[in-house]
C-alpha atoms as a PDB file:
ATOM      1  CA  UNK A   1      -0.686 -17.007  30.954  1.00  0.00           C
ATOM      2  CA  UNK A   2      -2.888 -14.064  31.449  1.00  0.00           C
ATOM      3  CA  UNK A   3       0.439 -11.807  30.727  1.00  0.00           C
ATOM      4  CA  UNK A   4       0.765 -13.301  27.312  1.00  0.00           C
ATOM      5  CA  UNK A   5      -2.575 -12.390  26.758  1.00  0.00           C
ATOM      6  CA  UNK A   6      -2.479  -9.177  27.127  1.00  0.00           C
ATOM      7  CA  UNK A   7       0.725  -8.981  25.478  1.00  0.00           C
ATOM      8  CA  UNK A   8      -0.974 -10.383  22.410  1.00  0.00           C
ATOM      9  CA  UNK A   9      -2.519  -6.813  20.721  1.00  0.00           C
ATOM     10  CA  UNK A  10       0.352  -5.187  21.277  1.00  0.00           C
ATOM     11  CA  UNK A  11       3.041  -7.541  19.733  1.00  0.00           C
ATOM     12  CA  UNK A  12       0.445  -7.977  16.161  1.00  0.00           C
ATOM     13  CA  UNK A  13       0.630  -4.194  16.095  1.00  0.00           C
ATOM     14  CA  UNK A  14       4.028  -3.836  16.091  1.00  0.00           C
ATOM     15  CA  UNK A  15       4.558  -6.791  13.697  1.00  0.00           C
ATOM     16  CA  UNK A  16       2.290  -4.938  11.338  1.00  0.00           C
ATOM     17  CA  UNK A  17       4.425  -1.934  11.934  1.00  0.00           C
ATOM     18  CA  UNK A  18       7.590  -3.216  11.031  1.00  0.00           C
ATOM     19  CA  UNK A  19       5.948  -5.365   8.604  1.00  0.00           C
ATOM     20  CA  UNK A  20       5.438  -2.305   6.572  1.00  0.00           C
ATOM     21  CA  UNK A  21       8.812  -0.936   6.874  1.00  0.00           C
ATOM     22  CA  UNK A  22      10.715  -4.084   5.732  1.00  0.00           C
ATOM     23  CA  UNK A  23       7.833  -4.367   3.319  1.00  0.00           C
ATOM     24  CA  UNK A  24       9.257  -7.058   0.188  1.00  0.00           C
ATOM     25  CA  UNK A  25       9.684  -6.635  -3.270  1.00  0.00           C
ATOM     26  CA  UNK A  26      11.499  -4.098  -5.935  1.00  0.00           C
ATOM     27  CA  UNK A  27       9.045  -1.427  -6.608  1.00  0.00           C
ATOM     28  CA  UNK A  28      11.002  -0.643 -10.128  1.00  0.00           C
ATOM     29  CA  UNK A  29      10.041  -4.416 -11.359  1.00  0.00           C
ATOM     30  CA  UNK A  30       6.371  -3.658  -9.572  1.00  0.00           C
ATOM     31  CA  UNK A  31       6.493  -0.408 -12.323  1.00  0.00           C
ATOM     32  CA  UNK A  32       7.001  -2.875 -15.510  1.00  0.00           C
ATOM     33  CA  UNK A  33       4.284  -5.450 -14.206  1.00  0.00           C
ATOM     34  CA  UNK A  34       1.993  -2.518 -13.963  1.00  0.00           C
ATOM     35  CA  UNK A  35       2.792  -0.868 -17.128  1.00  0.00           C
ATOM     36  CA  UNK A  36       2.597  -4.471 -19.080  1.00  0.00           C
ATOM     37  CA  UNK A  37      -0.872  -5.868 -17.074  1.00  0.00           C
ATOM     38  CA  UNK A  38      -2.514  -3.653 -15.025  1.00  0.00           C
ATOM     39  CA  UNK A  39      -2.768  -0.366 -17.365  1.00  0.00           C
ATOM     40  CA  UNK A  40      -4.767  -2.970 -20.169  1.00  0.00           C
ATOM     41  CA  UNK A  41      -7.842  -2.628 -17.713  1.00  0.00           C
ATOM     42  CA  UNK A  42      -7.672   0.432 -15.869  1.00  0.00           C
ATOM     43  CA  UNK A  43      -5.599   3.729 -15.632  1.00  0.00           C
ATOM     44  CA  UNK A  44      -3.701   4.819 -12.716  1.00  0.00           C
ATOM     45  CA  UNK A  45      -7.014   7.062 -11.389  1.00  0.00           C
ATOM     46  CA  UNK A  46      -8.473   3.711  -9.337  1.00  0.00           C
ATOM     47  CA  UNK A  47      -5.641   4.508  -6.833  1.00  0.00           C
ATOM     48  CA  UNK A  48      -6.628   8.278  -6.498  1.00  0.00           C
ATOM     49  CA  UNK A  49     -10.242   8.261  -5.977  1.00  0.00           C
ATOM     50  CA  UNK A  50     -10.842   9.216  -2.408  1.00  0.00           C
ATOM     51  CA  UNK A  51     -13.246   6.242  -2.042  1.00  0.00           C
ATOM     52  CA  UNK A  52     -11.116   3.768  -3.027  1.00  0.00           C
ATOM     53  CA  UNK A  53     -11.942   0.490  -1.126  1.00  0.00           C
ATOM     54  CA  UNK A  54      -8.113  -0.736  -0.391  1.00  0.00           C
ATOM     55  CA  UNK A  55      -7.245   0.295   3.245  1.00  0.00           C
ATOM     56  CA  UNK A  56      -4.236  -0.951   4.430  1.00  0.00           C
ATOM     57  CA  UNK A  57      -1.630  -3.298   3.060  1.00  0.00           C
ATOM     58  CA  UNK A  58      -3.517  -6.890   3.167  1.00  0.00           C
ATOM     59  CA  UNK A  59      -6.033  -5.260   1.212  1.00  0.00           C
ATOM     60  CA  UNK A  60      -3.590  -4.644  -1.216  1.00  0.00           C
ATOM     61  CA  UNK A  61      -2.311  -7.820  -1.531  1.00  0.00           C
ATOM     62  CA  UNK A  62      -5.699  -8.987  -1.606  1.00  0.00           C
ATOM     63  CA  UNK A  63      -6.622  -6.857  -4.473  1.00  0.00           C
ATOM     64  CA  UNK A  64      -3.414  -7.464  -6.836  1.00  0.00           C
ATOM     65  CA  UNK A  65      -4.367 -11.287  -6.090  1.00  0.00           C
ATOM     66  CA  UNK A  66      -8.162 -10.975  -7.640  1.00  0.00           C
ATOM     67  CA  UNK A  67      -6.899  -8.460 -10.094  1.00  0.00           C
ATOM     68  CA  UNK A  68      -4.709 -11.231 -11.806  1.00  0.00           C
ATOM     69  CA  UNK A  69      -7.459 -14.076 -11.475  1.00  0.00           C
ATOM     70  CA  UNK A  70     -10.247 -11.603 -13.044  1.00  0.00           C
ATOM     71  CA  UNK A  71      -7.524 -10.931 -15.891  1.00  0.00           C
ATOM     72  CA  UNK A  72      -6.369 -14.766 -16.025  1.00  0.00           C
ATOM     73  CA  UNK A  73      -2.543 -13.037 -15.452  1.00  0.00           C
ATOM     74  CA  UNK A  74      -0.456 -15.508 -13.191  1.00  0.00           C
ATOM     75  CA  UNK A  75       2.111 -13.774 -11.132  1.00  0.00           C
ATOM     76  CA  UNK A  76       4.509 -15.759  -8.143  1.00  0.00           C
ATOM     77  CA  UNK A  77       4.730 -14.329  -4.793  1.00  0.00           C
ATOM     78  CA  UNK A  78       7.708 -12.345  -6.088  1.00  0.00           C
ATOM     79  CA  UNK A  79       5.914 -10.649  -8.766  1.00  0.00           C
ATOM     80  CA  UNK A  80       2.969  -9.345  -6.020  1.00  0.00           C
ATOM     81  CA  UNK A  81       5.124  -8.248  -3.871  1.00  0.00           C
ATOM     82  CA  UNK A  82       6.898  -5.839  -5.991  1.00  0.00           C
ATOM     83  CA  UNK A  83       3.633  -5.075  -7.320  1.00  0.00           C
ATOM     84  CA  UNK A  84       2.339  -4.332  -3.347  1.00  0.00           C
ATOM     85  CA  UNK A  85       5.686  -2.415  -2.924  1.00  0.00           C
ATOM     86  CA  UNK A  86       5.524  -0.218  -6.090  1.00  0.00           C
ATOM     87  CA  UNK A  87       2.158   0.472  -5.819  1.00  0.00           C
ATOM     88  CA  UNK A  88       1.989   1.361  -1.939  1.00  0.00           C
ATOM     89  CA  UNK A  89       5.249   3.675  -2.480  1.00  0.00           C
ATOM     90  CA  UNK A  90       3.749   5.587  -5.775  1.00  0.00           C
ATOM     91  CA  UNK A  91       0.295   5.528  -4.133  1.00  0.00           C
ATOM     92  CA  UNK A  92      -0.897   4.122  -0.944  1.00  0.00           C
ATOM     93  CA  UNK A  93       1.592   5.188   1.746  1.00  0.00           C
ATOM     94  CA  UNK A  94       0.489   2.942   4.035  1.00  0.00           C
ATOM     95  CA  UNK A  95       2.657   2.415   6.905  1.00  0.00           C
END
């Protein structure tokens, strides 16, 4: 048992590794949902500030999530994630 323990850290950070490289969605459909939702409340300078509060790619999806509740837009999974991919490809980079 102790082995699986401390096999535990380093099997969640390679999930979150190849998590990101098999990372879901069409980021040319995440470009439309942007251009048709997201642009009505802010420009595209919220993902270039150097202080911007999204760190990694949970926070992402975290953020799309409360972006459509605040603008009472409902997206499906589907919709996020090409949102999470298009946005983390043109902006983010995270890995």
């Amino acid at each position: 048992m102790l082995k699986s323990i401390a096999l535990f850290p380093i099997l969640a950070v390679y999930s979150v590794s190849a998590q990101a490289a098999a990372l879901p969605g069409d980021a040319a459909s995440g470009k439309k949902l942007y251009d048709a939702n997201c642009m009505a409340c802010h420009n595209d300078s919220v993902y270039k500030r150097k202080d911007r509060q999204v760190k990694n790619l949970e926070g992402l999806t975290q953020q799309i999530n409360s972006c459509g509740h605040v603008g009472d837009i409902t997206i499906g999974k589907t919709q996020a994630n090409d949102l999470v991919r298009y946005l983390n490809e043109t902006y983010y980079k995270f890995k």
